[in-house]
N, C-alpha and C. Protein backbone atom coordinates (compact mmCIF):
# COMPACT_ATOMS: atom_id res chain seq x y z
N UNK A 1 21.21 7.93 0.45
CA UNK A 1 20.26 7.24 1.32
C UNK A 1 19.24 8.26 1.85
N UNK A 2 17.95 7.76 2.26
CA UNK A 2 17.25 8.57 2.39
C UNK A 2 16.53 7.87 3.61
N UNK A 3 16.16 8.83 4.60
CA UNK A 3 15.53 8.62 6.04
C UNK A 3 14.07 8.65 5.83
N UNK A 4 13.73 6.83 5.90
CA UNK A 4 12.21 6.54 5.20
C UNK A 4 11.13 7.45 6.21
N UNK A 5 11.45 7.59 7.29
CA UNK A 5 10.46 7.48 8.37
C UNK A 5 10.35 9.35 8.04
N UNK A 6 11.06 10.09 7.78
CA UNK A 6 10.69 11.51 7.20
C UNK A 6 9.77 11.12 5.58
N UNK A 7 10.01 10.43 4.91
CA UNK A 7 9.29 10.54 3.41
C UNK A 7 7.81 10.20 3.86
N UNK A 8 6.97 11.13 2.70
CA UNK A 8 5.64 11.51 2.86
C UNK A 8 5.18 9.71 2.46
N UNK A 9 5.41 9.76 1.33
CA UNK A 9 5.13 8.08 0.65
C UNK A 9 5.10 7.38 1.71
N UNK A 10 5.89 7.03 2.85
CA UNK A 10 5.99 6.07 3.86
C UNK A 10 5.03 6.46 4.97
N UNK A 11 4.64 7.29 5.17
CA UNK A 11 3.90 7.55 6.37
C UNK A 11 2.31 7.30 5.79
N UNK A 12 2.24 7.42 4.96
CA UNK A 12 0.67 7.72 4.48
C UNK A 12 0.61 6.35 4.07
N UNK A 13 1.57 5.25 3.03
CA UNK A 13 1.19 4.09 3.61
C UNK A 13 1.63 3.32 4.51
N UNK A 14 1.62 3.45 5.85
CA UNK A 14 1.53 3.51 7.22
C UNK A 14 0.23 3.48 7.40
N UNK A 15 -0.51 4.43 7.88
CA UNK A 15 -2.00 4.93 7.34
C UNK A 15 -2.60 3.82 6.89
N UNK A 16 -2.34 3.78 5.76
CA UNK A 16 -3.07 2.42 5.18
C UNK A 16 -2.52 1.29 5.24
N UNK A 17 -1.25 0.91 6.58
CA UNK A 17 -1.84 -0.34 6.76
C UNK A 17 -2.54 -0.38 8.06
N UNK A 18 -2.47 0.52 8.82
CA UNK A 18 -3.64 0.72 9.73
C UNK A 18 -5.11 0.78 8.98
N UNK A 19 -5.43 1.45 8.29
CA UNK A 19 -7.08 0.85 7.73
C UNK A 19 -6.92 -0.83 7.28
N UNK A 20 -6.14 -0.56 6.61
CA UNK A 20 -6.21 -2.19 5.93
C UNK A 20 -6.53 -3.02 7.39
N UNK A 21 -5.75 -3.34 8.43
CA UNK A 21 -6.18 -3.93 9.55
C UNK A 21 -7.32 -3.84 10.24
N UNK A 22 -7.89 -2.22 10.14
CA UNK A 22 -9.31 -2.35 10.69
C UNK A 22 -10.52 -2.77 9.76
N UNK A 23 -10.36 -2.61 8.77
CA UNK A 23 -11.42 -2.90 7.66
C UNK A 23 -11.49 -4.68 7.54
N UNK A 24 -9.88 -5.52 7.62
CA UNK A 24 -10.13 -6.46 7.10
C UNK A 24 -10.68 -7.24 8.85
N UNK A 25 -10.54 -6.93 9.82
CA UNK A 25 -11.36 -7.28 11.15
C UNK A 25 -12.24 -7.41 11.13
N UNK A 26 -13.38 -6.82 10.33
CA UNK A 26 -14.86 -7.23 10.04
C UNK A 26 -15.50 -8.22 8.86
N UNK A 27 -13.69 -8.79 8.45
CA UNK A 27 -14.50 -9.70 7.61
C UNK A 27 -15.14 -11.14 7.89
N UNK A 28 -15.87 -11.71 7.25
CA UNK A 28 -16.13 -13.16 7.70
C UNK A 28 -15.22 -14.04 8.28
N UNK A 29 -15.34 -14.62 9.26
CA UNK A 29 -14.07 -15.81 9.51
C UNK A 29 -13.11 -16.48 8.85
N UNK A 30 -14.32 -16.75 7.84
CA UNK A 30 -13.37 -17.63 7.11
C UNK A 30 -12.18 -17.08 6.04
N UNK A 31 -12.70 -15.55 5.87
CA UNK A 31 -11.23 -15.01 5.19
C UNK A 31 -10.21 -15.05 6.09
N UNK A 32 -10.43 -14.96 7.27
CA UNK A 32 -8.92 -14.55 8.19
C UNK A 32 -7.40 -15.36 7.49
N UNK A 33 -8.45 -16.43 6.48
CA UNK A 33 -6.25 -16.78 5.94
C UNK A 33 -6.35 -16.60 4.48
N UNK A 34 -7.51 -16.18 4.07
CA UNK A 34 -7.72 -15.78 2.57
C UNK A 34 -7.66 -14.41 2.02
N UNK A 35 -8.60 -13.62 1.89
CA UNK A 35 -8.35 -12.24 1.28
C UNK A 35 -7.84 -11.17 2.48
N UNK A 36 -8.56 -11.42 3.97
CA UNK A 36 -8.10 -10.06 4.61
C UNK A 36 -6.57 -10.53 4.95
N UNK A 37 -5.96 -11.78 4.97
CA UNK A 37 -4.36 -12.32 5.39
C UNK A 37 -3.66 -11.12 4.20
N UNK A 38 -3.84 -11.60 2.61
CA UNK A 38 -3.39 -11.12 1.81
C UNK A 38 -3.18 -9.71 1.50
N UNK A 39 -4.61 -8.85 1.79
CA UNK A 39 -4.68 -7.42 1.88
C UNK A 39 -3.65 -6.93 2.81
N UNK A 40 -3.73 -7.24 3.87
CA UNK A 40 -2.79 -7.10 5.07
C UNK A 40 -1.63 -7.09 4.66
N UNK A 41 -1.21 -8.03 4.27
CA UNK A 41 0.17 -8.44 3.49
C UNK A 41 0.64 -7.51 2.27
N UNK A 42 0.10 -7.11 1.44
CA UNK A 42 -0.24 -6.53 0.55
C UNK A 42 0.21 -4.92 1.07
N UNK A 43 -0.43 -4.56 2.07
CA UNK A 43 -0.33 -3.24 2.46
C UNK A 43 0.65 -3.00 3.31
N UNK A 44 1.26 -4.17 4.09
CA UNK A 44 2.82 -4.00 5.05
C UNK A 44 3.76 -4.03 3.54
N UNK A 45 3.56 -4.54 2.58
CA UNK A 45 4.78 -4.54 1.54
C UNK A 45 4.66 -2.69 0.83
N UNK A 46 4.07 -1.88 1.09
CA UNK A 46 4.14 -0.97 0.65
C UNK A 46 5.39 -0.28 1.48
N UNK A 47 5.02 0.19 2.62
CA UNK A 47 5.90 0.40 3.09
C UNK A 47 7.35 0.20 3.38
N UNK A 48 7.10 -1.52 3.52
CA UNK A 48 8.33 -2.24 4.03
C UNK A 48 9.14 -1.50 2.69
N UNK A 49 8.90 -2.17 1.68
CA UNK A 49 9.47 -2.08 0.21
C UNK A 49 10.21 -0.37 0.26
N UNK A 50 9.58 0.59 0.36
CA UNK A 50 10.22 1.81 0.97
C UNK A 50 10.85 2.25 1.68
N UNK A 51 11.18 2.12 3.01
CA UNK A 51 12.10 1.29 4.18
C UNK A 51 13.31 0.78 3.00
N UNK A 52 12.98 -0.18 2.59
CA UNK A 52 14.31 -1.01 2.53
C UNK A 52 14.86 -0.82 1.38
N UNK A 53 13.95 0.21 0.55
CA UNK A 53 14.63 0.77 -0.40
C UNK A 53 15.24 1.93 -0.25
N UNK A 54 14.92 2.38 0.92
CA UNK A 54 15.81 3.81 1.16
C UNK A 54 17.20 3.73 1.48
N UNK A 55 17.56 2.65 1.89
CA UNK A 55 18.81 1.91 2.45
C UNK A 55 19.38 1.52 1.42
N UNK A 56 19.13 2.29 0.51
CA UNK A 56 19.94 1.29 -1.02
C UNK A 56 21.18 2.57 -1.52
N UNK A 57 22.17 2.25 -1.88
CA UNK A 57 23.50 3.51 -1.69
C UNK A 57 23.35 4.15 -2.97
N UNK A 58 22.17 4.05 -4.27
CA UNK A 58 22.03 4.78 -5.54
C UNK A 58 20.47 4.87 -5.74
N UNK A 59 19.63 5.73 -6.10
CA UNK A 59 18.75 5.83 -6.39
C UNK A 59 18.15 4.88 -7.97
N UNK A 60 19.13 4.69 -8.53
CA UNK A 60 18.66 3.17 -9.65
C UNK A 60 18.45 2.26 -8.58
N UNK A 61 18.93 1.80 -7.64
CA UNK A 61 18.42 0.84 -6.72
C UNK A 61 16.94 0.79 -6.25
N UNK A 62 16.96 2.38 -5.12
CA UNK A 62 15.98 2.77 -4.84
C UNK A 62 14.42 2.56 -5.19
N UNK A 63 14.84 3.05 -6.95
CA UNK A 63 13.72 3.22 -7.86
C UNK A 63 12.80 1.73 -7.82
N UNK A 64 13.97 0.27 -7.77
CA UNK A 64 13.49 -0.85 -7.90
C UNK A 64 12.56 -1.06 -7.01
N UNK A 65 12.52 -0.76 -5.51
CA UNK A 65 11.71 -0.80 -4.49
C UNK A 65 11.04 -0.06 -4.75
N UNK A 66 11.04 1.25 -5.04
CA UNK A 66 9.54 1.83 -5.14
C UNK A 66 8.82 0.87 -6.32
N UNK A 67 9.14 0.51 -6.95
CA UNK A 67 8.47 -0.18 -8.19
C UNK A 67 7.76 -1.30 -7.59
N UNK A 68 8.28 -1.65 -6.68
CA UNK A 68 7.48 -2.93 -6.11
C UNK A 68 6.58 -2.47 -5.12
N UNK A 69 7.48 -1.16 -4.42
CA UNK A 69 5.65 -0.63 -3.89
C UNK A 69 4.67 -0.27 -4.27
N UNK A 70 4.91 0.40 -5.44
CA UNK A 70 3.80 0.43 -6.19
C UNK A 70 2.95 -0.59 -6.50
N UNK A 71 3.23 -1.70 -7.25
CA UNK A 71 3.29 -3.09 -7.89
C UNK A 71 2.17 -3.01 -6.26
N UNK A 72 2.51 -3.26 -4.86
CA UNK A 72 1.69 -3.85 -4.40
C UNK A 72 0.30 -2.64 -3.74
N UNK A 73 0.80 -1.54 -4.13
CA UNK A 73 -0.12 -0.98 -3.70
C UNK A 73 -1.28 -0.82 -4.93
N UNK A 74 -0.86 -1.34 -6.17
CA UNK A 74 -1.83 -2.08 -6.78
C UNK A 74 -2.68 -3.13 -6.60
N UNK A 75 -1.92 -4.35 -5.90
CA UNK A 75 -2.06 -5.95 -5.29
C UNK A 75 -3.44 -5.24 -4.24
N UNK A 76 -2.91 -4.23 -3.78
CA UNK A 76 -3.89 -3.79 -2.49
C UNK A 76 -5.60 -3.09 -2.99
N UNK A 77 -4.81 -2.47 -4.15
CA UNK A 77 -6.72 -2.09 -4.34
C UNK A 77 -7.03 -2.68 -4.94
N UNK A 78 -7.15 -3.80 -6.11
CA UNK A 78 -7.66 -5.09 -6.45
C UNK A 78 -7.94 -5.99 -5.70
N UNK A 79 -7.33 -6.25 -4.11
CA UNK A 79 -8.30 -6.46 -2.96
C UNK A 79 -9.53 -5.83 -2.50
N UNK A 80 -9.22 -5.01 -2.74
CA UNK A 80 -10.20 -3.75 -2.10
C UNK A 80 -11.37 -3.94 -2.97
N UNK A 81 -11.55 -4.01 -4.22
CA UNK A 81 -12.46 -4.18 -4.87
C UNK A 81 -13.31 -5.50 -4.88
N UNK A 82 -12.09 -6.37 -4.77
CA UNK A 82 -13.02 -7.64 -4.30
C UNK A 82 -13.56 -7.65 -3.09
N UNK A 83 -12.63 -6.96 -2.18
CA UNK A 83 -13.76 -7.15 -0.81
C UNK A 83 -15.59 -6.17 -1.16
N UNK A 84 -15.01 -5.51 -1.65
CA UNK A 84 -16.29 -4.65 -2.03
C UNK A 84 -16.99 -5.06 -2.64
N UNK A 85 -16.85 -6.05 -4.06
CA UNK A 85 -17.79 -6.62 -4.47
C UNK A 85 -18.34 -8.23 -3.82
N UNK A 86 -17.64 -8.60 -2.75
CA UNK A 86 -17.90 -9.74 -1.82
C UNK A 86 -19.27 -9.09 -0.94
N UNK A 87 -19.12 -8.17 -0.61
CA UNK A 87 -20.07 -6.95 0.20
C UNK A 87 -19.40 -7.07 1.56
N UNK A 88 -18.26 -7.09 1.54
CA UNK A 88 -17.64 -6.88 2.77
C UNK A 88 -17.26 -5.83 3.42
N UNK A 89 -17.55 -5.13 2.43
CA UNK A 89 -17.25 -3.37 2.57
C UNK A 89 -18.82 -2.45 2.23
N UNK A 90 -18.91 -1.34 3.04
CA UNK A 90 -19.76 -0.58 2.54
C UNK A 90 -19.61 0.58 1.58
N UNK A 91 -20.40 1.07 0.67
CA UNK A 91 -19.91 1.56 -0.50
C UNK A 91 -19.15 2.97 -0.26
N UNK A 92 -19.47 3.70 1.31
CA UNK A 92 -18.81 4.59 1.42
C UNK A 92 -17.42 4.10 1.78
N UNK A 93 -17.28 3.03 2.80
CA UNK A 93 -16.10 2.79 3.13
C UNK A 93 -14.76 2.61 2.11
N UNK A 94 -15.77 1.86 0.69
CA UNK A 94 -14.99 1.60 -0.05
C UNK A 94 -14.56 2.74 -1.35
N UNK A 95 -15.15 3.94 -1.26
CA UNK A 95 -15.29 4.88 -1.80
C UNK A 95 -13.80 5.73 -1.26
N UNK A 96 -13.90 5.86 -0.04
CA UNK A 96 -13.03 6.97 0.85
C UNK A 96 -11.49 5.97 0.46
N UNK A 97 -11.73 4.57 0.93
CA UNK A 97 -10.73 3.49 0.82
C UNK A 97 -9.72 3.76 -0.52
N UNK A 98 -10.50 3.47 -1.82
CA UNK A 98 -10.30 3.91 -2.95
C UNK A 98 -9.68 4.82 -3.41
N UNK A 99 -10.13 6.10 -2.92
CA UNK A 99 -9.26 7.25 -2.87
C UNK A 99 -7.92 7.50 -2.41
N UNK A 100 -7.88 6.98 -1.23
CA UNK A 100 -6.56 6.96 -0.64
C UNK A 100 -5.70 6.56 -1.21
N UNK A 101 -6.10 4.81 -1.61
CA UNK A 101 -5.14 4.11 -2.44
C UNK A 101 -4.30 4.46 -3.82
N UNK A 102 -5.65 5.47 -4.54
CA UNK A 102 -5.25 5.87 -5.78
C UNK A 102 -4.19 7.18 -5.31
N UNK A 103 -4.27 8.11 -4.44
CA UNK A 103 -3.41 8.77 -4.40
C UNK A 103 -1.94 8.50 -3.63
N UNK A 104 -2.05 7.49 -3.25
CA UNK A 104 -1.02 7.15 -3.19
C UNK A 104 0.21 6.41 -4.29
N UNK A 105 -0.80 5.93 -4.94
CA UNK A 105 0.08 5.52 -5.71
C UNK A 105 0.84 6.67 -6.87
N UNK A 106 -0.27 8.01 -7.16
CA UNK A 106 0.36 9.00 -8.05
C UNK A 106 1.17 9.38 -6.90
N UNK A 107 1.75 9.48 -5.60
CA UNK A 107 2.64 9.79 -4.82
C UNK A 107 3.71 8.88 -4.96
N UNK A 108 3.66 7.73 -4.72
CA UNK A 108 5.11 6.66 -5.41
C UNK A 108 5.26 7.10 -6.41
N UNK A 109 4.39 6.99 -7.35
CA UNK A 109 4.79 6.83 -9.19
C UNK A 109 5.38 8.25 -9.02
N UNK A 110 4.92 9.61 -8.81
CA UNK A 110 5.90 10.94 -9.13
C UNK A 110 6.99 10.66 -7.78
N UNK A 111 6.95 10.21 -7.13
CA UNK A 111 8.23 10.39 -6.19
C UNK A 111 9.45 9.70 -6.75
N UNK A 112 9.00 8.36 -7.14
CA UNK A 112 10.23 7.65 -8.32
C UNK A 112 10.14 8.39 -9.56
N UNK A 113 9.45 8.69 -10.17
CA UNK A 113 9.81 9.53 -11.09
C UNK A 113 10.66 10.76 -11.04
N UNK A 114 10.82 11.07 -9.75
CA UNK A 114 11.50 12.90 -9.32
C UNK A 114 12.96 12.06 -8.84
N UNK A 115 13.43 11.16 -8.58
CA UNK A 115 14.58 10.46 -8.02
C UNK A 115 15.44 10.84 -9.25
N UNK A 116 16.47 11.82 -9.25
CA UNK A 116 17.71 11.39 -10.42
C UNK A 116 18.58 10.12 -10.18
N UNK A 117 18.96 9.92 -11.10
CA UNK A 117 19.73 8.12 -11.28
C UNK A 117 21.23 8.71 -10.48
């Protein structure tokens, strides 16, 4: 078992679900139950999924949750892009945004990859 709240992966998306919340606050009204609900959603499952995979008593377990965090921290920047091409985002915001996302995910993908079974 592993103590999520020390792993780098979990804190950084932490991080991003704090942006995700401030970014999706400026969107139009009428997303509040459409794309920024989902992004939101999208970006608490990164974490959560890590959390509750650390609590798993074999790392083949483990691995399954990171797989799904990944999985949504994909879900999350294919939001991101649509908000950006909606123009809900500005191109720097969505530039810096982008970045983050992508390195996070080569941080899941090699962190499950470095897990022995």
């Amino acid at each position: 078992m592993h103590n999520f709240k020390k792993l780098k992966i979990w804190m950084e998306s932490m991080v991003l679900v704090s942006e995700s919340y401030k970014i999706t606050r400026t969107f139009p009204e009428f997303e509040k139950f459409g794309l920024a609900s989902q992004m939101n959603r999208s970006a608490i499952s990164i974490p959560s999924n890590i959390a509750e995979g650390s609590s798993k008593s074999t790392n083949k377990h483990f691995k399954i949750y990171l797989e799904n965090s990944l999985g949504s921290a994909f879900e999350w920047e294919t939001q991101l892009i649509i908000a950006y091409q909606e123009g809900y985002l500005k191109e720097e915001q969505f530039t810096e945004l982008e970045q983050k996302i992508k390195q996070l995910q080569k941080m899941i993908s090699s962190f499950r990859s470095n897990l022995s079974n």
